[in-house]
C-alpha atoms as a PDB file:
ATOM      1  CA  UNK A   1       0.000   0.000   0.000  1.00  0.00           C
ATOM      2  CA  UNK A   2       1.405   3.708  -1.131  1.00  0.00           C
ATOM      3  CA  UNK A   3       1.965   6.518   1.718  1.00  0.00           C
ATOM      4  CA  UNK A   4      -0.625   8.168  -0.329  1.00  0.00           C
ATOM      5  CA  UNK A   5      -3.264   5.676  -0.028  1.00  0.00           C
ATOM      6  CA  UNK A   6      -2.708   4.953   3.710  1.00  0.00           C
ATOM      7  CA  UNK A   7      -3.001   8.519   4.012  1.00  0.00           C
ATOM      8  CA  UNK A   8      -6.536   8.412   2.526  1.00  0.00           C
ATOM      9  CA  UNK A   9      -7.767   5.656   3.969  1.00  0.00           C
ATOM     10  CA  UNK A  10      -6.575   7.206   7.186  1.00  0.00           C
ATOM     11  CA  UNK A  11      -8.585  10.810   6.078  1.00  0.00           C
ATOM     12  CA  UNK A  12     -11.680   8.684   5.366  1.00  0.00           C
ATOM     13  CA  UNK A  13     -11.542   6.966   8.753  1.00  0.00           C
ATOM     14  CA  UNK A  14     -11.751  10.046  10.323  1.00  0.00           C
ATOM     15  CA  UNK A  15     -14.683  11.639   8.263  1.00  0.00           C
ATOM     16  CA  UNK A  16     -16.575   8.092   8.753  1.00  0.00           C
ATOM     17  CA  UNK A  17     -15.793   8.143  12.717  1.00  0.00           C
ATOM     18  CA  UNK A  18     -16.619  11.693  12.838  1.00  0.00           C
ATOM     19  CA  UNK A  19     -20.314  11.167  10.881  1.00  0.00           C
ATOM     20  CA  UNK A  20     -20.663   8.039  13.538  1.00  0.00           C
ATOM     21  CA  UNK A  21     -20.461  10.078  16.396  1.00  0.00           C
ATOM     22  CA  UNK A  22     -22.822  12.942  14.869  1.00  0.00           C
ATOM     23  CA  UNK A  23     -25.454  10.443  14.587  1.00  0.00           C
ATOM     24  CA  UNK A  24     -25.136   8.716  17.963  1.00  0.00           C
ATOM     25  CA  UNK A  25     -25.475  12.597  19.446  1.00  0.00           C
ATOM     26  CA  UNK A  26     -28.511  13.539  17.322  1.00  0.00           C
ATOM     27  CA  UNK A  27     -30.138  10.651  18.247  1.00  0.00           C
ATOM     28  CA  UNK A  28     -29.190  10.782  21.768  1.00  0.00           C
ATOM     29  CA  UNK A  29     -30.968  14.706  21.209  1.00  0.00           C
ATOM     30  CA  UNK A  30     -33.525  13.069  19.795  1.00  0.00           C
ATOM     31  CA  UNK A  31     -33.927  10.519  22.806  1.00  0.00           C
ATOM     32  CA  UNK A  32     -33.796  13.761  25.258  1.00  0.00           C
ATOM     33  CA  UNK A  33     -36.259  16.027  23.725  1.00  0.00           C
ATOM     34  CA  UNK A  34     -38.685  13.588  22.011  1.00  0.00           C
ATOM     35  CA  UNK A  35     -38.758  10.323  24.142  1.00  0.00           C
ATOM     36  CA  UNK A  36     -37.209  11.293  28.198  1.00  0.00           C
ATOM     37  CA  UNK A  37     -34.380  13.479  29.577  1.00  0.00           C
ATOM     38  CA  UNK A  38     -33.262  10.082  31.064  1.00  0.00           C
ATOM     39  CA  UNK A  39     -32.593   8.297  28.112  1.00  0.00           C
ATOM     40  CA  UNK A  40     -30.647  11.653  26.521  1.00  0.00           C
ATOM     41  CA  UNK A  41     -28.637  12.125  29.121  1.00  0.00           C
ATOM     42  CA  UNK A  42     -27.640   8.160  29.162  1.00  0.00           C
ATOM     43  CA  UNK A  43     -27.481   8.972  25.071  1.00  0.00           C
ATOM     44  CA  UNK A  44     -25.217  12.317  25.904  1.00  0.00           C
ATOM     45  CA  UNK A  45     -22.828   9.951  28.654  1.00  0.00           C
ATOM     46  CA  UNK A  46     -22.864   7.430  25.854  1.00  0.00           C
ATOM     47  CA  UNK A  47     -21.365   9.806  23.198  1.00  0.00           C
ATOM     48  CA  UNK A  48     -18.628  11.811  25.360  1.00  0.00           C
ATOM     49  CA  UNK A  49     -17.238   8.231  25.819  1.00  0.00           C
ATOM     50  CA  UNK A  50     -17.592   7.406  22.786  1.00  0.00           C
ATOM     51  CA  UNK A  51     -15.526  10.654  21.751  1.00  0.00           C
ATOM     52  CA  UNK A  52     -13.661   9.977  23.888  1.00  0.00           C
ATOM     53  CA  UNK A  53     -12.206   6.512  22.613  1.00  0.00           C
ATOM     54  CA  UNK A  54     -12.050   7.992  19.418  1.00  0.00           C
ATOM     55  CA  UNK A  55      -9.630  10.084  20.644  1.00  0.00           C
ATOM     56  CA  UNK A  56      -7.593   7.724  22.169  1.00  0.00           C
ATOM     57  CA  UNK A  57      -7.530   5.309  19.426  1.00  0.00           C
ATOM     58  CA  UNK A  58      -6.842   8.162  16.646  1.00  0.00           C
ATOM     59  CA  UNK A  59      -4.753  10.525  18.535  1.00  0.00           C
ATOM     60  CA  UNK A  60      -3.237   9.380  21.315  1.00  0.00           C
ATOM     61  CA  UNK A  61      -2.519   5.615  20.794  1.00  0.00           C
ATOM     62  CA  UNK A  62      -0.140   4.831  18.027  1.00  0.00           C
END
């Protein structure tokens, strides 16, 4: 595999894992206004830590 294509592939992770974690906090929105503030805020814990490994995995672990 070319540096440029690792590269990419690397770019596209991070636009995919970036789209992943808008939908998991629109829904957990969704959850809060629409369904009960319990399950948002559960949604809203759920998505910081889900950030949160994101972070980890893409940033600081290499």
């Amino acid at each position: 595999m070319t540096p440029t294509t690792r590269r990419a592939l690397k770019v596209l992770a991070h636009v995919a894992a970036l789209a992943g974690l808008y939908l998991v906090f629109s829904f957990a929105l969704f959850l809060g206004l629409q369904v009960a503030p319990l399950y948002g805020n559960i949604g809203i814990a759920a998505t910081v830590a889900l950030a949160a490994l994101y972070v980890y995995v893409g940033f600081i672990r290499k």
